[in-house]
PDB file of N, CA and C in Angstrom:
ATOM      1  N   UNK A   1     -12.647 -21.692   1.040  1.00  0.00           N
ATOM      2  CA  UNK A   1     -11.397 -21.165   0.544  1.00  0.00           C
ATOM      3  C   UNK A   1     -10.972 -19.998   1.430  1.00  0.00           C
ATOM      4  N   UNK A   2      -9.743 -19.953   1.769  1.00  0.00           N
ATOM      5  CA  UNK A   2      -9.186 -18.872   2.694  1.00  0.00           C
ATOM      6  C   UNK A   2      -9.508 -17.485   1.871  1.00  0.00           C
ATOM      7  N   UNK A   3      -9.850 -16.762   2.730  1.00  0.00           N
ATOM      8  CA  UNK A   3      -9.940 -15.090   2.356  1.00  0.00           C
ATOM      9  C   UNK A   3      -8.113 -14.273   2.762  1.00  0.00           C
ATOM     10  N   UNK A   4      -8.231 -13.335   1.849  1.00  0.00           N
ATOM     11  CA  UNK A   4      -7.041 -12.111   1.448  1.00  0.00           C
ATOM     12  C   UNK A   4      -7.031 -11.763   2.953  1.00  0.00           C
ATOM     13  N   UNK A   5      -5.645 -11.886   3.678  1.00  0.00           N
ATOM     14  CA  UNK A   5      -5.409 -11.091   4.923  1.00  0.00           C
ATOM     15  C   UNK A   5      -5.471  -9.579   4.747  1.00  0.00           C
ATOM     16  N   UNK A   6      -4.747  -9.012   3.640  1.00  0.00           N
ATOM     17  CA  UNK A   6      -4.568  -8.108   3.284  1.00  0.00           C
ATOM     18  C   UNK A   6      -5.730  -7.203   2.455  1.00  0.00           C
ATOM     19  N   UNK A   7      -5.896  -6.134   3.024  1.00  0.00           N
ATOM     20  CA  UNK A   7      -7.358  -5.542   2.258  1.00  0.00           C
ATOM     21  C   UNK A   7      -6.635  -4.136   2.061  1.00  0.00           C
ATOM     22  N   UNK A   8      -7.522  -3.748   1.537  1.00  0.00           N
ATOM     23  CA  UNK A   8      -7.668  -2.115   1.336  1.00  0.00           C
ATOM     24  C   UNK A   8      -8.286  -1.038   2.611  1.00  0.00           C
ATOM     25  N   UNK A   9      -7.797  -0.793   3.664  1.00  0.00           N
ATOM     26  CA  UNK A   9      -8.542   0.518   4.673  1.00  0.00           C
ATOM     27  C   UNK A   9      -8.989   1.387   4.254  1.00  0.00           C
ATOM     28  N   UNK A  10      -9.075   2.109   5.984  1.00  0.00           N
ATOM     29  CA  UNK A  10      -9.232   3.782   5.306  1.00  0.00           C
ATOM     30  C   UNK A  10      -8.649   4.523   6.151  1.00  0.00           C
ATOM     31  N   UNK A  11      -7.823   3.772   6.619  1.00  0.00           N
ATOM     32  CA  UNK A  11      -6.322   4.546   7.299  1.00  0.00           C
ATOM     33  C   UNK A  11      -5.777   5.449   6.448  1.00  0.00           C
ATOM     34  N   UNK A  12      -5.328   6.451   7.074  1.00  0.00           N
ATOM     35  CA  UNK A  12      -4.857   7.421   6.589  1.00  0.00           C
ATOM     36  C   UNK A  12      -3.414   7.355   5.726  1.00  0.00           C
ATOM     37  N   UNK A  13      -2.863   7.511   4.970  1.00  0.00           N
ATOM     38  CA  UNK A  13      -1.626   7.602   4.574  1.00  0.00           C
ATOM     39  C   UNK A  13      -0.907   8.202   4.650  1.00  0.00           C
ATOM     40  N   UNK A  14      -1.016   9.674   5.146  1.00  0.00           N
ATOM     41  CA  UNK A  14      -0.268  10.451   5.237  1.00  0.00           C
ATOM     42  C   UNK A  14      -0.066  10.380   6.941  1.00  0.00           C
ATOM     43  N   UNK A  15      -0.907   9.962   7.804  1.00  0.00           N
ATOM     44  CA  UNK A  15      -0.778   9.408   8.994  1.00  0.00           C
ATOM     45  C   UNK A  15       0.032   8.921   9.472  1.00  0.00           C
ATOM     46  N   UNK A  16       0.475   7.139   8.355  1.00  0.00           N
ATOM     47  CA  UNK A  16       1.100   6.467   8.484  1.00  0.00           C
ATOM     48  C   UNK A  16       2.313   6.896   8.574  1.00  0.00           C
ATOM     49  N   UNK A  17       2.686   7.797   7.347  1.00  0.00           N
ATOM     50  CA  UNK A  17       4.258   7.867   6.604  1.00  0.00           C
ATOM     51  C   UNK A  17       4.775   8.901   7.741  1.00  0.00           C
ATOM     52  N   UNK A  18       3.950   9.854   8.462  1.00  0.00           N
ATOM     53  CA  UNK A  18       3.924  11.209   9.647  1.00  0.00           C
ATOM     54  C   UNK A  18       4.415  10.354  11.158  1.00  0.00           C
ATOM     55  N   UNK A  19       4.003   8.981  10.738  1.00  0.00           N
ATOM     56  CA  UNK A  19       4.428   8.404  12.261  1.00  0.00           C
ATOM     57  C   UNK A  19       6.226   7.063  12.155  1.00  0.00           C
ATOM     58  N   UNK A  20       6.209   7.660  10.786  1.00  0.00           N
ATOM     59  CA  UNK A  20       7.907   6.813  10.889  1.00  0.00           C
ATOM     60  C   UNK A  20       8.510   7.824  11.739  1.00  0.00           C
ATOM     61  N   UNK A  21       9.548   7.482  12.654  1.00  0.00           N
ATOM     62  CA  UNK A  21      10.285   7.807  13.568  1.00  0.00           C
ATOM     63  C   UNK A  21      11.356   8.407  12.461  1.00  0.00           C
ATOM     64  N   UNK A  22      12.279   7.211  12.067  1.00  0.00           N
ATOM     65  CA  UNK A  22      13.268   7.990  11.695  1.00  0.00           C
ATOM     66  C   UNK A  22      13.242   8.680  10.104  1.00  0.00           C
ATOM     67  N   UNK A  23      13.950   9.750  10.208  1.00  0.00           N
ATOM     68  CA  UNK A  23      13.656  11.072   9.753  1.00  0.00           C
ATOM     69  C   UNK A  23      13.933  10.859   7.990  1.00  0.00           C
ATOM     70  N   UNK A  24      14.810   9.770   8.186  1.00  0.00           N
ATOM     71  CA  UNK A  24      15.560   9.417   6.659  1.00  0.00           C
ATOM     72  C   UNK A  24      14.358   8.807   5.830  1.00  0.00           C
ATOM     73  N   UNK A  25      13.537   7.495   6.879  1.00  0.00           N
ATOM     74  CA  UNK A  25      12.880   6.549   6.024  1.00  0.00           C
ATOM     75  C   UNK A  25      11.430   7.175   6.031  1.00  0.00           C
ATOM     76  N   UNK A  26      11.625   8.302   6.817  1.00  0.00           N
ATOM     77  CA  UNK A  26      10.308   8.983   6.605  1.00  0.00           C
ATOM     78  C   UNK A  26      10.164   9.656   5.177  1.00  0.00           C
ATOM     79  N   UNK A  27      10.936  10.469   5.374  1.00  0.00           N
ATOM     80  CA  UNK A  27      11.416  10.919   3.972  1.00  0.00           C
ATOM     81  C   UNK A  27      11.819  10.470   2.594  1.00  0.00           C
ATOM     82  N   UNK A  28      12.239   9.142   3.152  1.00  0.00           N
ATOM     83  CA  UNK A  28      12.410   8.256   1.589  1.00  0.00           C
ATOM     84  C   UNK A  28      10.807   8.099   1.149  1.00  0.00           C
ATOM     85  N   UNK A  29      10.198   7.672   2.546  1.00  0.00           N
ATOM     86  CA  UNK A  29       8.791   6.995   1.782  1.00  0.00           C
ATOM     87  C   UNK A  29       8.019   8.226   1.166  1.00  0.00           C
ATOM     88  N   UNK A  30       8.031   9.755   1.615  1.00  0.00           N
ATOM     89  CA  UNK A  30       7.414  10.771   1.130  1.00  0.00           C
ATOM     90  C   UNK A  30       8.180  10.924  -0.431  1.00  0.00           C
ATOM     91  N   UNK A  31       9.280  10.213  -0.723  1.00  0.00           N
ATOM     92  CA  UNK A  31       9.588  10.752  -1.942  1.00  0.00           C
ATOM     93  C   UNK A  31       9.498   9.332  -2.630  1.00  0.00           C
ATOM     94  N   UNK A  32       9.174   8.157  -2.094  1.00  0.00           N
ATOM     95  CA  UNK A  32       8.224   6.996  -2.449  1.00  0.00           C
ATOM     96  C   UNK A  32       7.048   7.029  -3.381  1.00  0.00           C
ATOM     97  N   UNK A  33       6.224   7.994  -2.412  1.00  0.00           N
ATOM     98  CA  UNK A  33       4.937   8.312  -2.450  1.00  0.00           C
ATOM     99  C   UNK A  33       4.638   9.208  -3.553  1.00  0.00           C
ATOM    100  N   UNK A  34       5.503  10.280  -3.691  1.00  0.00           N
ATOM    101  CA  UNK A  34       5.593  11.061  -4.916  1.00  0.00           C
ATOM    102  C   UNK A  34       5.344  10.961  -6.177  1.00  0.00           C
ATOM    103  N   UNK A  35       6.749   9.343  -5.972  1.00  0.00           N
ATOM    104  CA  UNK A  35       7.137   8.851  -7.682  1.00  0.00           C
ATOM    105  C   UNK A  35       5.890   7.987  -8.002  1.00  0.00           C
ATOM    106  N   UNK A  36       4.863   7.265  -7.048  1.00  0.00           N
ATOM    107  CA  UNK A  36       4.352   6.348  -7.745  1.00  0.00           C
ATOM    108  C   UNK A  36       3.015   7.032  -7.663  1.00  0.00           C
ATOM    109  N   UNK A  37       2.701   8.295  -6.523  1.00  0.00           N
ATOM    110  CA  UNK A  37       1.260   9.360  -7.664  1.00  0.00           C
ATOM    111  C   UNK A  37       1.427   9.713  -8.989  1.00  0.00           C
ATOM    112  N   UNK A  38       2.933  10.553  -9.088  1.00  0.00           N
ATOM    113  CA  UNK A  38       2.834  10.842 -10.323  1.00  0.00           C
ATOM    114  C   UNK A  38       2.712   9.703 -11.461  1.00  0.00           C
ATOM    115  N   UNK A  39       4.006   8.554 -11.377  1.00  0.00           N
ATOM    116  CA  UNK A  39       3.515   7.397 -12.280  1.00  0.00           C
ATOM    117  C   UNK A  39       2.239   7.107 -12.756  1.00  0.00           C
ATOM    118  N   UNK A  40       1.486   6.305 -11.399  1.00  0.00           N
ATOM    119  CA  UNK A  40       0.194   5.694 -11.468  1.00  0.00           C
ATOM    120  C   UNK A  40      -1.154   6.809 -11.980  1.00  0.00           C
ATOM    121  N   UNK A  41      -0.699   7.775 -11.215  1.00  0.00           N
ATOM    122  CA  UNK A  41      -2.333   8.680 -11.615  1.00  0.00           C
ATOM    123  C   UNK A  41      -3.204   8.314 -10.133  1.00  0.00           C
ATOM    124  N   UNK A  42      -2.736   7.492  -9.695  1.00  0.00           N
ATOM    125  CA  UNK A  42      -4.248   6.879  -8.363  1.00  0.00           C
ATOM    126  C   UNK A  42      -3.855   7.660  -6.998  1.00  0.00           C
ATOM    127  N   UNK A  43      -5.123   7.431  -6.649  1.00  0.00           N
ATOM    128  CA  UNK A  43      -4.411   7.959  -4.958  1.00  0.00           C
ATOM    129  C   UNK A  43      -4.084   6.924  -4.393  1.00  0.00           C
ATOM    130  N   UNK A  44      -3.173   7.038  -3.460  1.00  0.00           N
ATOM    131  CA  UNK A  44      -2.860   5.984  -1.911  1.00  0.00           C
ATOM    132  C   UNK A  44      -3.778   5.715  -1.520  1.00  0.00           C
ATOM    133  N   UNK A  45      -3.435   4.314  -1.152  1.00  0.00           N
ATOM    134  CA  UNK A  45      -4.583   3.356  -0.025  1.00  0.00           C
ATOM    135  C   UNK A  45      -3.841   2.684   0.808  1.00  0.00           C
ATOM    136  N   UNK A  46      -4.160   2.727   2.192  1.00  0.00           N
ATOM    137  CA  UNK A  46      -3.281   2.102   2.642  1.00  0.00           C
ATOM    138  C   UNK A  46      -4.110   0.289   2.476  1.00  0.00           C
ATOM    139  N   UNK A  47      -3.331  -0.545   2.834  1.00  0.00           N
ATOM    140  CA  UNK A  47      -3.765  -1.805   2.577  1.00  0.00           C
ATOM    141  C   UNK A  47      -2.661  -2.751   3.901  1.00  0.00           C
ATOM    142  N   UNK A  48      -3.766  -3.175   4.941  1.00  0.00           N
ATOM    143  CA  UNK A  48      -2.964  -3.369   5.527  1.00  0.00           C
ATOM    144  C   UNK A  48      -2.685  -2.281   6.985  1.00  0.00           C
ATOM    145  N   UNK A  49      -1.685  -2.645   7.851  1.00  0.00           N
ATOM    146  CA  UNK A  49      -0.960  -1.968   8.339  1.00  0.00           C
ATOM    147  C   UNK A  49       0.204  -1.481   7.715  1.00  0.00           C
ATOM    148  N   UNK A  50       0.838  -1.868   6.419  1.00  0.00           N
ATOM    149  CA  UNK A  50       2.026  -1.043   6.106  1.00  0.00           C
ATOM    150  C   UNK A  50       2.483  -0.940   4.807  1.00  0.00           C
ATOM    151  N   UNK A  51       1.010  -1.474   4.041  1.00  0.00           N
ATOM    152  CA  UNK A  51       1.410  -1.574   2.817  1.00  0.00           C
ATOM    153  C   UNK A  51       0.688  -0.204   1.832  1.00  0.00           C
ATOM    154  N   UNK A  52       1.483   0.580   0.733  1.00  0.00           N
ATOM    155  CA  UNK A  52       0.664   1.915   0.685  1.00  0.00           C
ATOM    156  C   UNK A  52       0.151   1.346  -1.000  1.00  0.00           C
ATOM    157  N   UNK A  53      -1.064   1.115  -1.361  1.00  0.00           N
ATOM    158  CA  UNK A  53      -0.795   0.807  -2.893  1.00  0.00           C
ATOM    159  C   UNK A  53      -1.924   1.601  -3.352  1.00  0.00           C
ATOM    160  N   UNK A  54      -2.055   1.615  -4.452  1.00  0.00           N
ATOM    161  CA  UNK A  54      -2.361   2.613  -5.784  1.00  0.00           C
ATOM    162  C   UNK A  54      -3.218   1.428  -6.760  1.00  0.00           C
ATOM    163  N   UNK A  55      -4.595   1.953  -6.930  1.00  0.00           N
ATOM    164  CA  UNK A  55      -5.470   0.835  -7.504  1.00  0.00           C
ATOM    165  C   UNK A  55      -5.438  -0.425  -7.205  1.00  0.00           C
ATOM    166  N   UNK A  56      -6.257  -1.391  -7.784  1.00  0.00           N
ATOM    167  CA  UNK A  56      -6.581  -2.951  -7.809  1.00  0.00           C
ATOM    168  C   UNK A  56      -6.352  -3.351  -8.963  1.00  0.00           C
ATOM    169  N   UNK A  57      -6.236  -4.782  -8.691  1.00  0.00           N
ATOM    170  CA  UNK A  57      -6.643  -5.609  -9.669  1.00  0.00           C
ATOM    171  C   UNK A  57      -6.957  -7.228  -8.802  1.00  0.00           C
ATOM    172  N   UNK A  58      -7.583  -7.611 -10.240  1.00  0.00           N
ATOM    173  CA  UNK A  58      -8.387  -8.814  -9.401  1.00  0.00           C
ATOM    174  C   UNK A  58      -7.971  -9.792 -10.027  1.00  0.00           C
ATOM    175  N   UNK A  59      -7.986 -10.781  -9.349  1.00  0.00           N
ATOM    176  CA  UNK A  59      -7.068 -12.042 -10.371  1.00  0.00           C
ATOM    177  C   UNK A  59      -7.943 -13.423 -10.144  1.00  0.00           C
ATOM    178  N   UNK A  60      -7.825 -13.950 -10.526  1.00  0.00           N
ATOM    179  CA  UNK A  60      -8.416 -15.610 -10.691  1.00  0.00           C
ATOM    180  C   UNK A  60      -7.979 -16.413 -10.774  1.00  0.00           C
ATOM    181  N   UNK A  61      -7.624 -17.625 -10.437  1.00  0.00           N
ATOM    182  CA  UNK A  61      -7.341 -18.775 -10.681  1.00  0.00           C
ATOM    183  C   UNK A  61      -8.055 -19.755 -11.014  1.00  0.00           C
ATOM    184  N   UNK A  62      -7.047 -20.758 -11.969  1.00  0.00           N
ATOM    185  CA  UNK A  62      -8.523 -21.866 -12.107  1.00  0.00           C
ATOM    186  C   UNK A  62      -8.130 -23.222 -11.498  1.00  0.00           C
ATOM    187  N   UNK A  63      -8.134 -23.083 -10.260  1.00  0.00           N
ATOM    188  CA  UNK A  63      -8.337 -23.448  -9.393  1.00  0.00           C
ATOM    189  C   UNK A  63     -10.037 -22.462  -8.057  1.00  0.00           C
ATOM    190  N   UNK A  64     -10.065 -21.793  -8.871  1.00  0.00           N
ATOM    191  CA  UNK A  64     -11.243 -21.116  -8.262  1.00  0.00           C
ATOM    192  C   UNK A  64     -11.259 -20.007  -7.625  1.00  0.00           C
ATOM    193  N   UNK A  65      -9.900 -19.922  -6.969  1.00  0.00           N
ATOM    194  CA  UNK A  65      -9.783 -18.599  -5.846  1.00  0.00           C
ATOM    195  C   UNK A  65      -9.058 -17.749  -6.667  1.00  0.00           C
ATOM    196  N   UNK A  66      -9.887 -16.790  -6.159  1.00  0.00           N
ATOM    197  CA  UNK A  66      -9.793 -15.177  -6.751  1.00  0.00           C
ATOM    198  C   UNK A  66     -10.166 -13.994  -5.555  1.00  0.00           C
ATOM    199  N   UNK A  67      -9.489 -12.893  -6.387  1.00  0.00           N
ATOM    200  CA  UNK A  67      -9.985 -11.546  -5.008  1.00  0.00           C
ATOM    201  C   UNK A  67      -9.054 -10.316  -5.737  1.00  0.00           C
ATOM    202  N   UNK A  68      -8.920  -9.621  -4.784  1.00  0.00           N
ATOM    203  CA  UNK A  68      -7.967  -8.302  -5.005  1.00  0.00           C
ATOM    204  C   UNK A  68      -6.767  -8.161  -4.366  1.00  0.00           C
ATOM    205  N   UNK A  69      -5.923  -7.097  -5.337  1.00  0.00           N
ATOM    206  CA  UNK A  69      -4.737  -7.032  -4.649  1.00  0.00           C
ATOM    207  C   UNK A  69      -4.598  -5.393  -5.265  1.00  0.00           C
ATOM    208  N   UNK A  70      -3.317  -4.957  -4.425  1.00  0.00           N
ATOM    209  CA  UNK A  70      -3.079  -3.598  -5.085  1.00  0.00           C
ATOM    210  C   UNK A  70      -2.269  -3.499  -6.430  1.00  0.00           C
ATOM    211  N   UNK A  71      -2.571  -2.963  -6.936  1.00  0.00           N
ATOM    212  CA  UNK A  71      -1.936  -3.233  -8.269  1.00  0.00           C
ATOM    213  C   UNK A  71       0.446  -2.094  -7.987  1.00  0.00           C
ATOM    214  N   UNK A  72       0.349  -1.343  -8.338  1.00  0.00           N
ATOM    215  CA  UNK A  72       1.529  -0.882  -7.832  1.00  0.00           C
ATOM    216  C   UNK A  72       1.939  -0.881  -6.022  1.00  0.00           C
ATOM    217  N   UNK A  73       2.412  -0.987  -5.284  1.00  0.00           N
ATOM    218  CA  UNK A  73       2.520  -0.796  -4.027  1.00  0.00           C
ATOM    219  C   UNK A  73       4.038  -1.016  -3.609  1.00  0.00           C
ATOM    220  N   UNK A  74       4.285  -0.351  -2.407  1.00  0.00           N
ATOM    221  CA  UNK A  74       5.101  -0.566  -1.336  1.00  0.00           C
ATOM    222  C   UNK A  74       4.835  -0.620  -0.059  1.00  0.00           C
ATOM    223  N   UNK A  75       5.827  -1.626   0.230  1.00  0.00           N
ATOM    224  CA  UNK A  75       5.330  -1.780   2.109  1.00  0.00           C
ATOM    225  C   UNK A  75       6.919  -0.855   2.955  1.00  0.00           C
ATOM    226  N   UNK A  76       6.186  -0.584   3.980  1.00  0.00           N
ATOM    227  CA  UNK A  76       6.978   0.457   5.070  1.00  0.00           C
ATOM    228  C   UNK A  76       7.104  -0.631   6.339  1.00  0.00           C
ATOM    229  N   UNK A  77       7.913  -0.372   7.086  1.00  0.00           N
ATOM    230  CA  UNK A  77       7.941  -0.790   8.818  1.00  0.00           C
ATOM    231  C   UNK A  77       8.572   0.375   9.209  1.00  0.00           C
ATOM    232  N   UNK A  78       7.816   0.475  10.413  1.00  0.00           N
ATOM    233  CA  UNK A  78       7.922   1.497  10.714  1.00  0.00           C
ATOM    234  C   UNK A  78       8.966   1.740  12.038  1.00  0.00           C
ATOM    235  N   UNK A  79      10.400   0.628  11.449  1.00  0.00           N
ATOM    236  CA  UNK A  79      11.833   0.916  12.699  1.00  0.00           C
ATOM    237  C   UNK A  79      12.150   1.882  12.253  1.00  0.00           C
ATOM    238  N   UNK A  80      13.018   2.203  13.845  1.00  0.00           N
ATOM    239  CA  UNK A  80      13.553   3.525  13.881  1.00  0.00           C
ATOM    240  C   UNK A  80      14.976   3.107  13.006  1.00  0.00           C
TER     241      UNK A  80
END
């Protein structure tokens, strides 16, 4: 059974969001980042190259395949 492309790192997050170029979507994602600490309670993970999410959850199918995913998240690209 295929494995999750997408995992959990230990890339930095504040790294990530420090290396958007432009100044607007940098700033949206810092006030991104804000709303869904305070919401969630969790810290950032990055997951991925661009995805920032906040806890797991694990899911199953019965069909057999199961694994993790982030439970709240957003993804960034990082155009100018």
């Amino acid at each position: 059974m295929a494995e999750n492309k997408t995992k959990p790192t230990s890339a930095s997050v504040d790294d990530f969001i420090a290396g958007i170029e432009n100044p607007r979507r940098r700033a949206d994602a810092l006030t991104a980042l804000k709303i869904y600490k305070e919401v969630t309670g969790l810290p950032p993970v990055m997951w991925g190259p661009a995805i920032i999410g906040f806890g797991t959850l694990h899911y199953a199918y019965e069909t057999g395949r199961e694994g993790i995913c982030q439970r709240p998240a957003f993804r960034l690209a990082k155009r100018t």
